[in-house]
ModelCIF file with pLDDT and N, C-alpha, C, O atoms, coordinates in Angstrom:
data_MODEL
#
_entry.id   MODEL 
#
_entity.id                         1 
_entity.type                       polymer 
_entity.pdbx_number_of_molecules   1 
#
_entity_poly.entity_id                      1 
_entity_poly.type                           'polypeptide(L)' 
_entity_poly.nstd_linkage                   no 
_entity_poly.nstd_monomer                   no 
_entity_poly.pdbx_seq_one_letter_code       
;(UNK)(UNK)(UNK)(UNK)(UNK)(UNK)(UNK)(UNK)(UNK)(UNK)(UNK)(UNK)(UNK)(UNK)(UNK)(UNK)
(UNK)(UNK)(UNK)(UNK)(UNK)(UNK)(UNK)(UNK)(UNK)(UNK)(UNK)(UNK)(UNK)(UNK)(UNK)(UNK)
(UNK)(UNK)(UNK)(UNK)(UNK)(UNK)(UNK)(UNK)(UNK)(UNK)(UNK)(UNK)(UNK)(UNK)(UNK)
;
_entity_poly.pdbx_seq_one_letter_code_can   XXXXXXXXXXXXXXXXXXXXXXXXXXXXXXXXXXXXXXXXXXXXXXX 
_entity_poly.pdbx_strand_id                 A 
#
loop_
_entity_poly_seq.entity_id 
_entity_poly_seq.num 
_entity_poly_seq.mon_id 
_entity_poly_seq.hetero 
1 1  UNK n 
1 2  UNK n 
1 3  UNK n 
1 4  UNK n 
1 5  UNK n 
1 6  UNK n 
1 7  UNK n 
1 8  UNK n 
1 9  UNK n 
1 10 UNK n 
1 11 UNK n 
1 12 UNK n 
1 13 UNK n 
1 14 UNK n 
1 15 UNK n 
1 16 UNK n 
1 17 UNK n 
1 18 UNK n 
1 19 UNK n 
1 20 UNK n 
1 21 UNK n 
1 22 UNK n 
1 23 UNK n 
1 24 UNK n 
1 25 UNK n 
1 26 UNK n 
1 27 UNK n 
1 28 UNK n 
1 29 UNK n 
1 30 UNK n 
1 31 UNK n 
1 32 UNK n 
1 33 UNK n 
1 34 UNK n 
1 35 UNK n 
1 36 UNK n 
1 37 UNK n 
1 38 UNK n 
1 39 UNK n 
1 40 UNK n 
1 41 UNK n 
1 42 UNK n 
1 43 UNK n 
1 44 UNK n 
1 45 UNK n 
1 46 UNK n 
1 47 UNK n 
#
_struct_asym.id          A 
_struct_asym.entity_id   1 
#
loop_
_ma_qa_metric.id 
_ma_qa_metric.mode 
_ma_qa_metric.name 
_ma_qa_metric.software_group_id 
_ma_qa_metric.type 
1 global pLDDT . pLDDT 
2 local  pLDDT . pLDDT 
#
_ma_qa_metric_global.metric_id      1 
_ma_qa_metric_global.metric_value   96.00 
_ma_qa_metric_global.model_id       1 
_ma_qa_metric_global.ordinal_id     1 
#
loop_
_ma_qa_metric_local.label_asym_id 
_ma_qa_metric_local.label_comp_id 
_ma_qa_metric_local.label_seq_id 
_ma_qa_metric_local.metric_id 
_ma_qa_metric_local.metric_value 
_ma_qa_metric_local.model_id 
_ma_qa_metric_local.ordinal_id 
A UNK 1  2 98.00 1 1  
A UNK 2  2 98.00 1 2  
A UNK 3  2 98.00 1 3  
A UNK 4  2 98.00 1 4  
A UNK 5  2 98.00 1 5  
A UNK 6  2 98.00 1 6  
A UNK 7  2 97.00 1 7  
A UNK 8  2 98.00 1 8  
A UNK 9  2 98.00 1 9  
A UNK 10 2 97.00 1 10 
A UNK 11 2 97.00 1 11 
A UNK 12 2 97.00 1 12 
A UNK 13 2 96.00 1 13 
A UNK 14 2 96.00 1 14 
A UNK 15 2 96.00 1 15 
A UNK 16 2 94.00 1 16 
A UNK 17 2 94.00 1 17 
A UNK 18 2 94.00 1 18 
A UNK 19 2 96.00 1 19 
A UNK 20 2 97.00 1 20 
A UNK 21 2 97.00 1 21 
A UNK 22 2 97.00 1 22 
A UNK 23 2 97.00 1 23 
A UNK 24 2 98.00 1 24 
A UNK 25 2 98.00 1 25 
A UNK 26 2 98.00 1 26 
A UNK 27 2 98.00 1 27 
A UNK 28 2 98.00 1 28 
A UNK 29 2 98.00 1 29 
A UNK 30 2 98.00 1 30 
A UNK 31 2 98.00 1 31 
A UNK 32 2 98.00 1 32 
A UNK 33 2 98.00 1 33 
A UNK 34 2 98.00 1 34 
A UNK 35 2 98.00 1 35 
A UNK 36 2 98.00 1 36 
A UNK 37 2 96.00 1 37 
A UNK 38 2 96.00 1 38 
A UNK 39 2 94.00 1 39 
A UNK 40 2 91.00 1 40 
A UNK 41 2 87.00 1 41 
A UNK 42 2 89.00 1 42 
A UNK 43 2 92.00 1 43 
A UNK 44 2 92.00 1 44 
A UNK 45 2 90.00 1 45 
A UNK 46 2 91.00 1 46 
A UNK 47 2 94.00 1 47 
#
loop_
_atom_site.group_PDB 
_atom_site.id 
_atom_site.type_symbol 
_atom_site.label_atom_id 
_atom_site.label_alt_id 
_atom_site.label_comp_id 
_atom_site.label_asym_id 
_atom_site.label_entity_id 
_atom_site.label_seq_id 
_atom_site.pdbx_PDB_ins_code 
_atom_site.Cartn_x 
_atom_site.Cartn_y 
_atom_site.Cartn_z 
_atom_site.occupancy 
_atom_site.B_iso_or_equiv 
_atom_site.pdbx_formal_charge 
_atom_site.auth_seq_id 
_atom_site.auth_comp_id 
_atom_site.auth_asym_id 
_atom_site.auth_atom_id 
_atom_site.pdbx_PDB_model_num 
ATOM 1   N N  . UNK A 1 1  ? 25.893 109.919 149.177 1.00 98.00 ? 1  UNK A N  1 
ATOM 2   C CA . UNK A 1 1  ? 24.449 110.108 149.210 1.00 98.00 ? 1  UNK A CA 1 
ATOM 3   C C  . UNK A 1 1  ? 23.907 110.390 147.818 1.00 98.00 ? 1  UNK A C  1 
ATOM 4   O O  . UNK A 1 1  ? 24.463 111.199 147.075 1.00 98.00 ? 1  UNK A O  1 
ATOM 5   N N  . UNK A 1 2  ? 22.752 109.673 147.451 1.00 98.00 ? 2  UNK A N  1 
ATOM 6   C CA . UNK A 1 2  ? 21.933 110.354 146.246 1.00 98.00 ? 2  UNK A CA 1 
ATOM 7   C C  . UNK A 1 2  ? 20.497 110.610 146.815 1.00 98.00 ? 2  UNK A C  1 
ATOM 8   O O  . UNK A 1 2  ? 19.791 109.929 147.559 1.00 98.00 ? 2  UNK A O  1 
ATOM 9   N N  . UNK A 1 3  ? 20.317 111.764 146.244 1.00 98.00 ? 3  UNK A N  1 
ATOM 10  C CA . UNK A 1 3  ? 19.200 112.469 146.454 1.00 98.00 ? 3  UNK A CA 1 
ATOM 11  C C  . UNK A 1 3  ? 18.004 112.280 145.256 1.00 98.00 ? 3  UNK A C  1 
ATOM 12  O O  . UNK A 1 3  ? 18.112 113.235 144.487 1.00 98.00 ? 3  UNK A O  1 
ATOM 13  N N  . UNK A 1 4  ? 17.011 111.463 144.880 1.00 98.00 ? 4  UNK A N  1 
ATOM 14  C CA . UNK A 1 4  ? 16.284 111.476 144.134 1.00 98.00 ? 4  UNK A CA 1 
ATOM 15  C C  . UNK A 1 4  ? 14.686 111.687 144.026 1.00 98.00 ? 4  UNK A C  1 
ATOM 16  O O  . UNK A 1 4  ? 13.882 111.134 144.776 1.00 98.00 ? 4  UNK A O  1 
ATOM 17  N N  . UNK A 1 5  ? 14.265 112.786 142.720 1.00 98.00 ? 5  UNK A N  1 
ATOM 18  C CA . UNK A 1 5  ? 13.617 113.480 143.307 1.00 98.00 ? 5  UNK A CA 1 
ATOM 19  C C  . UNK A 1 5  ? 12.374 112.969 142.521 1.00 98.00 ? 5  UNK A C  1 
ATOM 20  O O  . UNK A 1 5  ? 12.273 113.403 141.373 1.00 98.00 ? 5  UNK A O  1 
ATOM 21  N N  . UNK A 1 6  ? 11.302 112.015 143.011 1.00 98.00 ? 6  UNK A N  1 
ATOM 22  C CA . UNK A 1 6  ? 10.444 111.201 142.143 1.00 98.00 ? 6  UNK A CA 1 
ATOM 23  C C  . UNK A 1 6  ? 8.874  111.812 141.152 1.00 98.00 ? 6  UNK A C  1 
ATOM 24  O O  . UNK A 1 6  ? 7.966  111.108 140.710 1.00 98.00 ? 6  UNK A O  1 
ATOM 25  N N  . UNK A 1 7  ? 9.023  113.215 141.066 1.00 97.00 ? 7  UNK A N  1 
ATOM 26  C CA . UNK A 1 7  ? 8.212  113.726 141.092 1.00 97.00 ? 7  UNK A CA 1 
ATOM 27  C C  . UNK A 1 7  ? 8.905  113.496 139.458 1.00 97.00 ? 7  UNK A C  1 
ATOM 28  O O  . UNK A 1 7  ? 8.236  113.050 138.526 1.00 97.00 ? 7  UNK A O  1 
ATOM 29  N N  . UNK A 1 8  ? 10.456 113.922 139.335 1.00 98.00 ? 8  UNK A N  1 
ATOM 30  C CA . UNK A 1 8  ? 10.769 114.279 137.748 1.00 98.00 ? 8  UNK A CA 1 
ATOM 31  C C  . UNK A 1 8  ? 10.947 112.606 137.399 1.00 98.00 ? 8  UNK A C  1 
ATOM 32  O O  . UNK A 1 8  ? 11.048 112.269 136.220 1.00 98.00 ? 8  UNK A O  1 
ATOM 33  N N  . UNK A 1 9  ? 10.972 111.768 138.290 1.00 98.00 ? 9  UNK A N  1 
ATOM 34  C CA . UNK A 1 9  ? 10.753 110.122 138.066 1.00 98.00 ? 9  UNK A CA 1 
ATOM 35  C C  . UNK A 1 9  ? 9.657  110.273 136.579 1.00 98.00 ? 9  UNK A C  1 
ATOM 36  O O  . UNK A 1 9  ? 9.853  110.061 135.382 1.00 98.00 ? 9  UNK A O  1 
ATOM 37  N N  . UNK A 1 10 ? 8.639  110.673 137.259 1.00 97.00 ? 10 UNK A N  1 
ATOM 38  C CA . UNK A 1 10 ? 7.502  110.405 136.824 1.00 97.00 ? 10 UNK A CA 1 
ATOM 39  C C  . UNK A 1 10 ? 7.016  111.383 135.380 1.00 97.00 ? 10 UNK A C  1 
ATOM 40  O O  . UNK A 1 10 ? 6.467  111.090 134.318 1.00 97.00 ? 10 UNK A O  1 
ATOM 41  N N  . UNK A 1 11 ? 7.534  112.659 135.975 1.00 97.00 ? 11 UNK A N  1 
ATOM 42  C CA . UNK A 1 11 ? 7.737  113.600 134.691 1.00 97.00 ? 11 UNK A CA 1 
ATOM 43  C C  . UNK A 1 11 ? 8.583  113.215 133.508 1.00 97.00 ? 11 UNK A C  1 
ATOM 44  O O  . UNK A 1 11 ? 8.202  113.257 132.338 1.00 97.00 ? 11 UNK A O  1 
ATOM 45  N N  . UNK A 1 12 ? 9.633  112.880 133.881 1.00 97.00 ? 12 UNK A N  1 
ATOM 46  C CA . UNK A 1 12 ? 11.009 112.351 133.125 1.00 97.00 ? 12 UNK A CA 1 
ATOM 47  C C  . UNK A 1 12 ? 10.961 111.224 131.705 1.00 97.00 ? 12 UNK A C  1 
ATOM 48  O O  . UNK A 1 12 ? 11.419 111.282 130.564 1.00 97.00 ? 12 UNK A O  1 
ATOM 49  N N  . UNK A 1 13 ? 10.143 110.204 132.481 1.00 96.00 ? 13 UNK A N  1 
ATOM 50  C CA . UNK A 1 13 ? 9.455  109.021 132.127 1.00 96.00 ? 13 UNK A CA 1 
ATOM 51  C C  . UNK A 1 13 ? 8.477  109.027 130.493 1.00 96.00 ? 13 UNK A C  1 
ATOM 52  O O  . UNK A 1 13 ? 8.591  108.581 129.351 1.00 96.00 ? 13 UNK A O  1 
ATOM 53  N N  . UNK A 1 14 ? 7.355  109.977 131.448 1.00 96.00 ? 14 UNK A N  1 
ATOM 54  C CA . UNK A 1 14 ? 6.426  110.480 130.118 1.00 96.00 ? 14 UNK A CA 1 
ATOM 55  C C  . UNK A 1 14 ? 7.226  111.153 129.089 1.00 96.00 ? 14 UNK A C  1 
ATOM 56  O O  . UNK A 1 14 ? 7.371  110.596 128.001 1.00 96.00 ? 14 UNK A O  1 
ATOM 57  N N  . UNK A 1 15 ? 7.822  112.429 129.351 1.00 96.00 ? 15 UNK A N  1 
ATOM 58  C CA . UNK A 1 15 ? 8.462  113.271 128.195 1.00 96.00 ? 15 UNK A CA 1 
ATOM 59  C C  . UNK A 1 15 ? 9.586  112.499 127.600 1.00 96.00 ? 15 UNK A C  1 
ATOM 60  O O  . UNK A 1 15 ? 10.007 112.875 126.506 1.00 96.00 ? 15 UNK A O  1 
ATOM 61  N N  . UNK A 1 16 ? 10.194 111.339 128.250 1.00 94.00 ? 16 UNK A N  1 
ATOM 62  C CA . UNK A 1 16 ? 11.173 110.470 126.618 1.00 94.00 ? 16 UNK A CA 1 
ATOM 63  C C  . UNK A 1 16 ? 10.230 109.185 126.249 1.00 94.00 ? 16 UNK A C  1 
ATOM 64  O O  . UNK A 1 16 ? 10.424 108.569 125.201 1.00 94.00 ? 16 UNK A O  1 
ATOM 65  N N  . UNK A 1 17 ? 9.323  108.859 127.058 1.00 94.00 ? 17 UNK A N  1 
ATOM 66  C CA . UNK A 1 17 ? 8.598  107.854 126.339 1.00 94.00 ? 17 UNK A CA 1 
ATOM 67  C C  . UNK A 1 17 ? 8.765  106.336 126.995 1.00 94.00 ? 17 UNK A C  1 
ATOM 68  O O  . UNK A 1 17 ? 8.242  105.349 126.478 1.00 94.00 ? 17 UNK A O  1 
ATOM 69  N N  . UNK A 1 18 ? 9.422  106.298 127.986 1.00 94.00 ? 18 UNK A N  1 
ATOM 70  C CA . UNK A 1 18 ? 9.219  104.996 128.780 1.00 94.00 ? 18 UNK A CA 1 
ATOM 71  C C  . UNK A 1 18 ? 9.231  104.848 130.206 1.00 94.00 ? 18 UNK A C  1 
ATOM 72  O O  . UNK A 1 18 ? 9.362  105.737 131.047 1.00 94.00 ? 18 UNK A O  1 
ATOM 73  N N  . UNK A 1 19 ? 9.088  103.701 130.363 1.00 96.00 ? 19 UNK A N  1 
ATOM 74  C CA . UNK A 1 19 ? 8.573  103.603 131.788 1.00 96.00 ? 19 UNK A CA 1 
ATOM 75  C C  . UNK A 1 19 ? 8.743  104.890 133.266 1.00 96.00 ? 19 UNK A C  1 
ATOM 76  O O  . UNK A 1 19 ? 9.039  106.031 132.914 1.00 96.00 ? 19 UNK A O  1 
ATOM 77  N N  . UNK A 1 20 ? 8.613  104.720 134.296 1.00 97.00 ? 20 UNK A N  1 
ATOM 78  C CA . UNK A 1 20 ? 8.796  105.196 135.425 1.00 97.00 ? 20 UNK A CA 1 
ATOM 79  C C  . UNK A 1 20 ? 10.195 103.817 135.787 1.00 97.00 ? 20 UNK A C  1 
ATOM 80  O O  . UNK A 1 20 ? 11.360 104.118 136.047 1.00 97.00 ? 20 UNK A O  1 
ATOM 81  N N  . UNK A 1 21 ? 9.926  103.079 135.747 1.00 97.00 ? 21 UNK A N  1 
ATOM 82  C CA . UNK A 1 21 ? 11.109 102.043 135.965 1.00 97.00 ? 21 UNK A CA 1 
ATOM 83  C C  . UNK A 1 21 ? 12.332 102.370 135.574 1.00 97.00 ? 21 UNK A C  1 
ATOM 84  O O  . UNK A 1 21 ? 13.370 102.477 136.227 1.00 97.00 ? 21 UNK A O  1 
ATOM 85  N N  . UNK A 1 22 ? 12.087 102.534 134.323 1.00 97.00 ? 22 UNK A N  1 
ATOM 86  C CA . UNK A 1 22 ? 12.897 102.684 133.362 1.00 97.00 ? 22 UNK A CA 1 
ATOM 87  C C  . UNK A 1 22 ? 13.999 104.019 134.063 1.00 97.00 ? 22 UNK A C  1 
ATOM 88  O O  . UNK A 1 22 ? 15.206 103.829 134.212 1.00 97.00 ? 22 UNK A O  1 
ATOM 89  N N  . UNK A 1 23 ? 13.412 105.133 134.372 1.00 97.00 ? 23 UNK A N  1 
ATOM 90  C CA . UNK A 1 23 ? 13.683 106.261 134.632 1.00 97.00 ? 23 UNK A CA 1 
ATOM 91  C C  . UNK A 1 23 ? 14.148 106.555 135.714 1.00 97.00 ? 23 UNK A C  1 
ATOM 92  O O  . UNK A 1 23 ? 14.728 107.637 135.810 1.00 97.00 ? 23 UNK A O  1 
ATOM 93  N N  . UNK A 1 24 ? 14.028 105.586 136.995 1.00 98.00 ? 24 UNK A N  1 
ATOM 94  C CA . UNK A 1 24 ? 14.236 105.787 138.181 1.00 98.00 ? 24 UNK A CA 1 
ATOM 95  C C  . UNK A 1 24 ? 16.092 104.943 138.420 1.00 98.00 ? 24 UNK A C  1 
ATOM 96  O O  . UNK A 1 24 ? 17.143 105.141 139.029 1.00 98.00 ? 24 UNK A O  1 
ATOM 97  N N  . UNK A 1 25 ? 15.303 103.724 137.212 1.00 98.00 ? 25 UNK A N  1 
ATOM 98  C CA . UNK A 1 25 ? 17.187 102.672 137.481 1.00 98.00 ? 25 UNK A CA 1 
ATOM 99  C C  . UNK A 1 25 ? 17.608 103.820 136.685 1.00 98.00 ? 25 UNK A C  1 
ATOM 100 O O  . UNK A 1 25 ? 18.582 104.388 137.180 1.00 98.00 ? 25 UNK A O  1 
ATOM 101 N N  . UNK A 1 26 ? 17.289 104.196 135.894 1.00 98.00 ? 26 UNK A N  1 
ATOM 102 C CA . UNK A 1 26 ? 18.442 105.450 134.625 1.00 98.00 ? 26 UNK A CA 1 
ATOM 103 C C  . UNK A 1 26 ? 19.465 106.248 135.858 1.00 98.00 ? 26 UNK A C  1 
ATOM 104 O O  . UNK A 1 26 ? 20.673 106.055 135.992 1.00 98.00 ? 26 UNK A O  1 
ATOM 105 N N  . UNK A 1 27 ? 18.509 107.283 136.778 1.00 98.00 ? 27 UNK A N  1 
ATOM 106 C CA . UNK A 1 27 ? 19.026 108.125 137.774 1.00 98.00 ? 27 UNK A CA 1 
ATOM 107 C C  . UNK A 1 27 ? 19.616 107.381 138.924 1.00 98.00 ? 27 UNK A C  1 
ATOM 108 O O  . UNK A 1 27 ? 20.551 107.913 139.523 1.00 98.00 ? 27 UNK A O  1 
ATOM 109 N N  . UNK A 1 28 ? 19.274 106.462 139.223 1.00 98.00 ? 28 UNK A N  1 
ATOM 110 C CA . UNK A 1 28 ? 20.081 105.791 140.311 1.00 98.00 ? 28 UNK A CA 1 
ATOM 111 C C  . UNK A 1 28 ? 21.569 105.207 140.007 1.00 98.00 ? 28 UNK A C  1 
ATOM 112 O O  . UNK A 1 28 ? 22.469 105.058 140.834 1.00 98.00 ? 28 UNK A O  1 
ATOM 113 N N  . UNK A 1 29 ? 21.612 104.866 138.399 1.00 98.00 ? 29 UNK A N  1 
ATOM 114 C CA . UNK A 1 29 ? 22.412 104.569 137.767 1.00 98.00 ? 29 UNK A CA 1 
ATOM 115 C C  . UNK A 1 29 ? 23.371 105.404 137.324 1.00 98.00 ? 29 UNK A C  1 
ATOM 116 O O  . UNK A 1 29 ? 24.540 105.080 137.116 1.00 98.00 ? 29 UNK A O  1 
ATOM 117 N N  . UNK A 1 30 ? 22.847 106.596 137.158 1.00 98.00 ? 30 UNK A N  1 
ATOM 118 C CA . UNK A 1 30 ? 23.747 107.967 136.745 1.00 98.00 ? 30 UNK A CA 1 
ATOM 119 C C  . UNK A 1 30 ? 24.213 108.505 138.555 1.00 98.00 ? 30 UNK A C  1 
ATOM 120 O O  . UNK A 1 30 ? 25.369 108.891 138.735 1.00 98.00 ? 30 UNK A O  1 
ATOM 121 N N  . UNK A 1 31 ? 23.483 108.483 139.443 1.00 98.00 ? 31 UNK A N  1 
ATOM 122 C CA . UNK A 1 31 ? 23.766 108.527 140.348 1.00 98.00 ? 31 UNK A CA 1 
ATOM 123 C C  . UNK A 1 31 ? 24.915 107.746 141.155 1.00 98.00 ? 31 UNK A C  1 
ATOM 124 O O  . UNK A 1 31 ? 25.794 108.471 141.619 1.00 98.00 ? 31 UNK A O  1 
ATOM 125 N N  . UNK A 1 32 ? 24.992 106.794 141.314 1.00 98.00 ? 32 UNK A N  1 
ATOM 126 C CA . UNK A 1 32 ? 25.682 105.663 141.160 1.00 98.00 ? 32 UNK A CA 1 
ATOM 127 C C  . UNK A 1 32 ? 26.869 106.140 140.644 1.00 98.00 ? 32 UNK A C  1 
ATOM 128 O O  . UNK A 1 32 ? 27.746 106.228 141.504 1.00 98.00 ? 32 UNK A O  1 
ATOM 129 N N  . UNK A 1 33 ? 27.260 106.543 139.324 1.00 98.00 ? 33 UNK A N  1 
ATOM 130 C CA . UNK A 1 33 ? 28.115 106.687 138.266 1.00 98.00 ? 33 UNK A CA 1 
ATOM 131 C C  . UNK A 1 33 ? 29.427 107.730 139.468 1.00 98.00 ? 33 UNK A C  1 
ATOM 132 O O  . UNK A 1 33 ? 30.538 107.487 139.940 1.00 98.00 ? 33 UNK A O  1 
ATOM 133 N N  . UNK A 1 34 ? 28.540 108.797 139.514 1.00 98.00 ? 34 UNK A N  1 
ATOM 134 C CA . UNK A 1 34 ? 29.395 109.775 140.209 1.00 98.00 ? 34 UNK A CA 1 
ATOM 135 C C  . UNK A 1 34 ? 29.669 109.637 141.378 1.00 98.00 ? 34 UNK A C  1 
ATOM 136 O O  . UNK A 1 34 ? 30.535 110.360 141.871 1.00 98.00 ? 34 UNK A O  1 
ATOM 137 N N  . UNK A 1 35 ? 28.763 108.315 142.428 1.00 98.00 ? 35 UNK A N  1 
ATOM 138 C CA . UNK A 1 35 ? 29.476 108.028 143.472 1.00 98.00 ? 35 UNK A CA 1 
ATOM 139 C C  . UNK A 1 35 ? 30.936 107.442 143.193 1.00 98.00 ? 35 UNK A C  1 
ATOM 140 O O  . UNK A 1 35 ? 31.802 107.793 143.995 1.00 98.00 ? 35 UNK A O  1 
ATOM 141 N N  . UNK A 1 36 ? 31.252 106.731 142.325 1.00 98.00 ? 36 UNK A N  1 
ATOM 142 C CA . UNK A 1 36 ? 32.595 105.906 141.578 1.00 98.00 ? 36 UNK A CA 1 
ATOM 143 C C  . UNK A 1 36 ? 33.500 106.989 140.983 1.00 98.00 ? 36 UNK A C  1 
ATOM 144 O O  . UNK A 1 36 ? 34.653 106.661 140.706 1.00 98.00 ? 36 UNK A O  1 
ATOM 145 N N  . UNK A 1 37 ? 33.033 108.446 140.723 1.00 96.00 ? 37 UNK A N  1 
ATOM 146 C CA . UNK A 1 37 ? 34.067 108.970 139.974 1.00 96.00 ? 37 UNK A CA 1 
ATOM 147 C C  . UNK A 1 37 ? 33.820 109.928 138.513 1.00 96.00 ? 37 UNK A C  1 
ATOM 148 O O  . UNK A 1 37 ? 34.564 110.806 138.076 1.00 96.00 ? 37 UNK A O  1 
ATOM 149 N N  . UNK A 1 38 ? 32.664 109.485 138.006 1.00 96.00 ? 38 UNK A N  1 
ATOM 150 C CA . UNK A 1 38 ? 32.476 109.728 137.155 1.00 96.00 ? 38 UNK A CA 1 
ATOM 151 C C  . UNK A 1 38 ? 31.662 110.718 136.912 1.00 96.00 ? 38 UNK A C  1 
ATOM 152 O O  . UNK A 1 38 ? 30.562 110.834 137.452 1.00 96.00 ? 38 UNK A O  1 
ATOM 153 N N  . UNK A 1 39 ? 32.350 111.855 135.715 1.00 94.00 ? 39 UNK A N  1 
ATOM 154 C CA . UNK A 1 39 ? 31.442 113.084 135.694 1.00 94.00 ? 39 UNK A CA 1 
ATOM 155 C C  . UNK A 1 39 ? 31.316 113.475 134.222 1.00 94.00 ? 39 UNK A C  1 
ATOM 156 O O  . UNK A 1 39 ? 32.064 113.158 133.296 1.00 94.00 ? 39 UNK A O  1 
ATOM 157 N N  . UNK A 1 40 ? 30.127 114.291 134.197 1.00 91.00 ? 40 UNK A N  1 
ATOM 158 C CA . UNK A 1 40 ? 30.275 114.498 132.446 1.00 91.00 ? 40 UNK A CA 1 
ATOM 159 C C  . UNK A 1 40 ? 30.153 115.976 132.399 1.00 91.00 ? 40 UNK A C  1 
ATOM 160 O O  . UNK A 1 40 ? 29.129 116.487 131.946 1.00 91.00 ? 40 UNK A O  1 
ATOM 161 N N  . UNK A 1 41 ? 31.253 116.776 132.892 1.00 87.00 ? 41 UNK A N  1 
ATOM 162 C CA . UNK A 1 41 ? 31.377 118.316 132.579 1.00 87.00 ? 41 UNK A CA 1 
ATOM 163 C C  . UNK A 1 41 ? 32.653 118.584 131.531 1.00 87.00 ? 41 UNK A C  1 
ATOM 164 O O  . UNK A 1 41 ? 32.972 119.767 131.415 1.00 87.00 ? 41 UNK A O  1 
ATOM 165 N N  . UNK A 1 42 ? 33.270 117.792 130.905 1.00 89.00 ? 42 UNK A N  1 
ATOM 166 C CA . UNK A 1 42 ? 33.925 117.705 129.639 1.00 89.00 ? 42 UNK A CA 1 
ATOM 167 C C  . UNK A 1 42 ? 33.245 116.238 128.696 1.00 89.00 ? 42 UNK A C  1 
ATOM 168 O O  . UNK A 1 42 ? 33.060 115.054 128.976 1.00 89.00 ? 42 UNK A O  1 
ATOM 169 N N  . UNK A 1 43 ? 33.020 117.126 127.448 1.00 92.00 ? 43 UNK A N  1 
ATOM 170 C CA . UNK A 1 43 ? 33.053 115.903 126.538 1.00 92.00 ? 43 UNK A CA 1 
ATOM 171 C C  . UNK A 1 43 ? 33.044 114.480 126.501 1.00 92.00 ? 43 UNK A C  1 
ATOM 172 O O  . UNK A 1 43 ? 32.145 113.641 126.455 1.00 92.00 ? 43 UNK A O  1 
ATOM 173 N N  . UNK A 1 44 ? 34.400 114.432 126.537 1.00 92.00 ? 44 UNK A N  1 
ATOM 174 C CA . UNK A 1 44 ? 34.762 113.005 126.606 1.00 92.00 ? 44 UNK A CA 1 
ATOM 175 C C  . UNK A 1 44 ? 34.427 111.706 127.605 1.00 92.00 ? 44 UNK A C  1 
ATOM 176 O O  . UNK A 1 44 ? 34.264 110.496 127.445 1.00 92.00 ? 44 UNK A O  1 
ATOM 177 N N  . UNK A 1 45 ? 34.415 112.981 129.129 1.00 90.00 ? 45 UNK A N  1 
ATOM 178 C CA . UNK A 1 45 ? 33.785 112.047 130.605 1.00 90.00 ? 45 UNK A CA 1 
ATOM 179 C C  . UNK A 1 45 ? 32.165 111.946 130.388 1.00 90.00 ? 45 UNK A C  1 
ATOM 180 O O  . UNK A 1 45 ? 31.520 111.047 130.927 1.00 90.00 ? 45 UNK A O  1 
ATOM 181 N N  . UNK A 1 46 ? 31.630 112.826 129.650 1.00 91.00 ? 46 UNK A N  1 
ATOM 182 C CA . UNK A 1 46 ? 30.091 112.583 129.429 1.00 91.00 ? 46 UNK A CA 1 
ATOM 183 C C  . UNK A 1 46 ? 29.956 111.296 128.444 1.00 91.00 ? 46 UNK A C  1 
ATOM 184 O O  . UNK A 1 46 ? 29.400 110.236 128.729 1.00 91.00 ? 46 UNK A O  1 
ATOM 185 N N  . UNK A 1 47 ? 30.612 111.643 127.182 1.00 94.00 ? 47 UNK A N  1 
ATOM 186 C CA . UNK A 1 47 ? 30.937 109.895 126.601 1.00 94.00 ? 47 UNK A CA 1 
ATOM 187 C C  . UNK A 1 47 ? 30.950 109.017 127.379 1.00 94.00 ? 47 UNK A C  1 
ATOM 188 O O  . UNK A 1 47 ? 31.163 107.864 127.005 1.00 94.00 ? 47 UNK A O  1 
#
């Protein structure tokens, strides 16, 4: 399951400077990431 929360979609978006699009594939994508395995609480797995 991913839980996404569109309010910081939209917040998220403005404060780095691009789209809502942009911001929503970002989190679905990072979301995504950790359904497969992947975590970034050391260094190197955040690389």
């Amino acid at each position: 399951d991913m839980v996404l929360n569109m309010q910081r979609v939209k917040q998220q978006a403005r404060d780095y400077g691009h789209s809502e699009l942009r911001e929503y594939a970002f989190l679905i994508v990072h979301s995504m990431l950790h359904l497969l395995g992947y975590d970034h609480i050391e260094e190197q797995d955040a690389a």
